[in-house]
C-alpha atoms as a PDB file:
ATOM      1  CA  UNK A   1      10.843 -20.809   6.847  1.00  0.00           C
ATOM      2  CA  UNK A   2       8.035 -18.583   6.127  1.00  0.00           C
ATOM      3  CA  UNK A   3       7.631 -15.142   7.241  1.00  0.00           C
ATOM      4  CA  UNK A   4       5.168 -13.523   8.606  1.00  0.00           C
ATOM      5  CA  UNK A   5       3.482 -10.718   5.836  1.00  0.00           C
ATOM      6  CA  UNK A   6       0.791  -8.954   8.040  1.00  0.00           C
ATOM      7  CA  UNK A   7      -0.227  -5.592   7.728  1.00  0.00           C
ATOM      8  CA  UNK A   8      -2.406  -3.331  10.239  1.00  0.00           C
ATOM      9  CA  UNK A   9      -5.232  -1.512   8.817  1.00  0.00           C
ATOM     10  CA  UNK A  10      -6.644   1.356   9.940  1.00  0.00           C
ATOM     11  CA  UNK A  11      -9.152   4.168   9.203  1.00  0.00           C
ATOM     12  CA  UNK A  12      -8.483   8.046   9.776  1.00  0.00           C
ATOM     13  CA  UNK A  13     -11.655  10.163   8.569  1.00  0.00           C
ATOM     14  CA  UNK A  14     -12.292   8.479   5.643  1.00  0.00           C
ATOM     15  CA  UNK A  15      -8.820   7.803   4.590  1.00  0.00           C
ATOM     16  CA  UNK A  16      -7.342   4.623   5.232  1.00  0.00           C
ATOM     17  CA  UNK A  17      -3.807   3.255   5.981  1.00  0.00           C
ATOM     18  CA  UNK A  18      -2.243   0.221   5.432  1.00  0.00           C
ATOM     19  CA  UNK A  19       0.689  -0.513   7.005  1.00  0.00           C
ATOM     20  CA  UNK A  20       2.945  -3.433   6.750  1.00  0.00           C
ATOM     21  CA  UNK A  21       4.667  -4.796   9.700  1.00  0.00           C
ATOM     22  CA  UNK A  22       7.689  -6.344   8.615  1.00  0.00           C
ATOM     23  CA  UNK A  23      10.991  -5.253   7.137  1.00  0.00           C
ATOM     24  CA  UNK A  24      10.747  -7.974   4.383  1.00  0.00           C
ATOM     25  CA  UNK A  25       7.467  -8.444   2.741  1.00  0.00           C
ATOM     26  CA  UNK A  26       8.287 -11.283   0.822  1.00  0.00           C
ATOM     27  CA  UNK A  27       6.574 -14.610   1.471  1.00  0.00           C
ATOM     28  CA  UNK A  28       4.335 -15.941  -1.343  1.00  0.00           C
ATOM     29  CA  UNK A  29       1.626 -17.357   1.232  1.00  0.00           C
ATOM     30  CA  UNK A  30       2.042 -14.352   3.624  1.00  0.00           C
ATOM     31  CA  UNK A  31       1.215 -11.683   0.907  1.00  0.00           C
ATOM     32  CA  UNK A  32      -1.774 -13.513  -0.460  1.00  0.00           C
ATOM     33  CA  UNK A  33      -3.474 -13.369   2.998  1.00  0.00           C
ATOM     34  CA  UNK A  34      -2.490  -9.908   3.516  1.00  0.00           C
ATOM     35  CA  UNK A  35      -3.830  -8.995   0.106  1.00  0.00           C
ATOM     36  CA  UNK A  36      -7.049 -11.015   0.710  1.00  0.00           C
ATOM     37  CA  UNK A  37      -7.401  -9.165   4.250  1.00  0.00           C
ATOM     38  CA  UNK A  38      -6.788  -5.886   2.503  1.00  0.00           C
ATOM     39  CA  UNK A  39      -8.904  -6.065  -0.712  1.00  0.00           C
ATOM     40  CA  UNK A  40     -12.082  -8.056   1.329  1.00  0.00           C
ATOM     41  CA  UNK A  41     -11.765  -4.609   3.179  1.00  0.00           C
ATOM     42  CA  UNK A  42     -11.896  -2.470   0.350  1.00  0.00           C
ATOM     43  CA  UNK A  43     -14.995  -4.109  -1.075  1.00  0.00           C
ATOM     44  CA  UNK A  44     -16.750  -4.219   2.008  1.00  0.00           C
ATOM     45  CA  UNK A  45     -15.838  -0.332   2.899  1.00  0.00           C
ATOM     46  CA  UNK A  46     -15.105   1.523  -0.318  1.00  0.00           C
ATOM     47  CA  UNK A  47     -12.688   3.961   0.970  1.00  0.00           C
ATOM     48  CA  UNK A  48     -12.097   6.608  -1.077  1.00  0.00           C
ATOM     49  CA  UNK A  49      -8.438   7.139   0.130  1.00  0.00           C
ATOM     50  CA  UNK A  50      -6.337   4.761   0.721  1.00  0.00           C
ATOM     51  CA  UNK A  51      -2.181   4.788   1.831  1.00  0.00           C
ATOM     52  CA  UNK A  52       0.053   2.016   1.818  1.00  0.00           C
ATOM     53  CA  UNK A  53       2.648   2.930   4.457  1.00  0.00           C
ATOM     54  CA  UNK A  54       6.011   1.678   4.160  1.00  0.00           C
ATOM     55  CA  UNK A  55       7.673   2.668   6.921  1.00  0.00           C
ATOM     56  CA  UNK A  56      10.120  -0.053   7.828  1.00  0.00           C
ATOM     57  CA  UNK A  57      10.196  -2.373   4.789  1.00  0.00           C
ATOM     58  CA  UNK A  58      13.432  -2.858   3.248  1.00  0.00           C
ATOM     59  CA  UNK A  59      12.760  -5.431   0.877  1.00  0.00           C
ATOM     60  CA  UNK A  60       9.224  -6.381  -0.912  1.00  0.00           C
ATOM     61  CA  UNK A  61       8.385  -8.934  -3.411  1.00  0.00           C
ATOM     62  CA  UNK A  62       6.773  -7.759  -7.073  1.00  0.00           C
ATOM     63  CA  UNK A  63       4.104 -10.022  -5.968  1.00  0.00           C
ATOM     64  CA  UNK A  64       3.559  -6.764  -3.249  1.00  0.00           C
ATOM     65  CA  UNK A  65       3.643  -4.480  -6.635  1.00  0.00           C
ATOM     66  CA  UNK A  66       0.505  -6.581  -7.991  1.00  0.00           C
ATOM     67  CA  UNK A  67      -1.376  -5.720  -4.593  1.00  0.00           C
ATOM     68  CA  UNK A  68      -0.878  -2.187  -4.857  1.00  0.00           C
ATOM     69  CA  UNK A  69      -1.919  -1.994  -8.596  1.00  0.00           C
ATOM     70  CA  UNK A  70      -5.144  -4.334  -8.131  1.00  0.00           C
ATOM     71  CA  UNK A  71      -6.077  -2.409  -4.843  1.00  0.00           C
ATOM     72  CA  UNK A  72      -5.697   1.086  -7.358  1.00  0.00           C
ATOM     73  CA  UNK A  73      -7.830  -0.369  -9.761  1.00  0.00           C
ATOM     74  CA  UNK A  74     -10.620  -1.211  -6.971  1.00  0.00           C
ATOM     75  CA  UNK A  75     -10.658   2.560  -6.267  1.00  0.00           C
ATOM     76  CA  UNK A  76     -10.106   4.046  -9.489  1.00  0.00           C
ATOM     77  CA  UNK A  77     -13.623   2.198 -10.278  1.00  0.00           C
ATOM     78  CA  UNK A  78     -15.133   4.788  -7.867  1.00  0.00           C
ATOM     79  CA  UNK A  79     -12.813   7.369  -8.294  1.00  0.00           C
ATOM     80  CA  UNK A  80     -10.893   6.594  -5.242  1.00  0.00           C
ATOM     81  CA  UNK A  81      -7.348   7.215  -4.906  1.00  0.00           C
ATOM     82  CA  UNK A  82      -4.207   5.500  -3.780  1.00  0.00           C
ATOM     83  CA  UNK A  83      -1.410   6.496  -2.318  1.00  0.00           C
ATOM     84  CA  UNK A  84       2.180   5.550  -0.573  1.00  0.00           C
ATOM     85  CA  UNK A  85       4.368   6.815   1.985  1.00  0.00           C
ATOM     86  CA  UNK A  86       7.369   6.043   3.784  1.00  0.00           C
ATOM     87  CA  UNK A  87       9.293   4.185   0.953  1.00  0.00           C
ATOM     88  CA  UNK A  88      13.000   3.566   1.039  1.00  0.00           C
ATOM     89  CA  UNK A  89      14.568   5.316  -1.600  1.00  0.00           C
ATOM     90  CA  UNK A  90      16.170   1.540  -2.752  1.00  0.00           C
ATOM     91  CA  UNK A  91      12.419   0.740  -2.945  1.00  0.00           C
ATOM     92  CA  UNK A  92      11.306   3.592  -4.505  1.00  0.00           C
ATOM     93  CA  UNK A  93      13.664   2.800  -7.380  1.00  0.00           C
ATOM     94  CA  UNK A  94      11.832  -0.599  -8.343  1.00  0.00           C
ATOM     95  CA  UNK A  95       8.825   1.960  -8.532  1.00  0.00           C
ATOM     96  CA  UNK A  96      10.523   4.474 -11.232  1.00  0.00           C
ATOM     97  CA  UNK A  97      12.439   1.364 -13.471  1.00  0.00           C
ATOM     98  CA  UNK A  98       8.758   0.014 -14.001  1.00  0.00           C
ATOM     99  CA  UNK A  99       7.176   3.281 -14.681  1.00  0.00           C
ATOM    100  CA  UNK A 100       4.979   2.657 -11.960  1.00  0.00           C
ATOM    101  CA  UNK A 101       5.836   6.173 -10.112  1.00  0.00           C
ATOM    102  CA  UNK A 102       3.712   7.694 -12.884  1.00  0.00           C
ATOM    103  CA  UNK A 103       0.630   6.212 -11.333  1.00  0.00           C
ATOM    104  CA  UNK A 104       1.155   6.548  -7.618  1.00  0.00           C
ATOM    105  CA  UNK A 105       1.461   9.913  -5.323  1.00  0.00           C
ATOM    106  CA  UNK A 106       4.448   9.088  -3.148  1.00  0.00           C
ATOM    107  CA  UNK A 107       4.796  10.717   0.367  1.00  0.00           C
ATOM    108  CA  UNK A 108       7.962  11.078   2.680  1.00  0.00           C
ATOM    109  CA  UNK A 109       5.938  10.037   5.700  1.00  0.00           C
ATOM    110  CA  UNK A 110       2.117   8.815   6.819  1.00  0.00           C
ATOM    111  CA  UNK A 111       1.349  12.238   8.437  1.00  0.00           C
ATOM    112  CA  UNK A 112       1.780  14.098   5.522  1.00  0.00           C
ATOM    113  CA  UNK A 113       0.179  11.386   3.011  1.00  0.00           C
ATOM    114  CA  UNK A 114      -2.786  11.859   5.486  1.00  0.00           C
ATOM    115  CA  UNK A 115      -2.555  16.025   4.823  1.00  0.00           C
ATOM    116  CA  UNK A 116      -2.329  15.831   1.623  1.00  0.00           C
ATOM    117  CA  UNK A 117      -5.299  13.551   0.295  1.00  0.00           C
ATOM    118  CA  UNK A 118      -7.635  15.039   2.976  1.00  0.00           C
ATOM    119  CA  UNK A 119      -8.021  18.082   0.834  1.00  0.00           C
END
């Protein structure tokens, strides 16, 4: 049975947050639309800020880890940056074993992602 992958985007000043809606982002089908939705949105609006917010997800497929890094390389064209908050620690982990924490600012929640790329 397939899950449902969406995510809710939304626009604070000119910082955006992505947000995914379901504890398990997982679904092959599912994450391809959501990345579609997302990216068309990046190169249609050019943010330069952008959060992926967490907050919920307990499990995540690498295929999500490919989003992230292809939406990062959309902004870094511009010099636009990416960020994440909310992760589960057990999440977070996955980030650290591939490195991948090197490249990303990590915040505990979306408030304070929002405070600190406003700058």
């Amino acid at each position: 049975m397939n899950e449902i992958v969406d995510v809710n985007i939304t626009s604070e000043d000119s910082i955006v947050v992505v947000a995914f809606k379901a504890a398990s982002v997982s679904d092959v089908e599912g994450i391809a639309t959501a990345s579609k939705r997302i990216k068309d949105f990046v190169d249609e609006k050019h943010p330069d800020k952008l959060i992926f917010d967490f907050r919920g997800v307990k499990f995540f497929s690498s295929l999500v880890l490919g989003v992230l890094l292809e939406v990062r390389s959309k902004l870094a064209a511009y010099n636009g940056e990416v960020a994440i908050s909310a992760i589960n620690p057990q999440l977070h982990k996955v980030f650290r074993i591939t490195n991948l924490d090197k490249i990303f600012k990590f915040f505990p929640d979306r408030e304070s992602a929002v405070r600190a790329v406003s700058y």
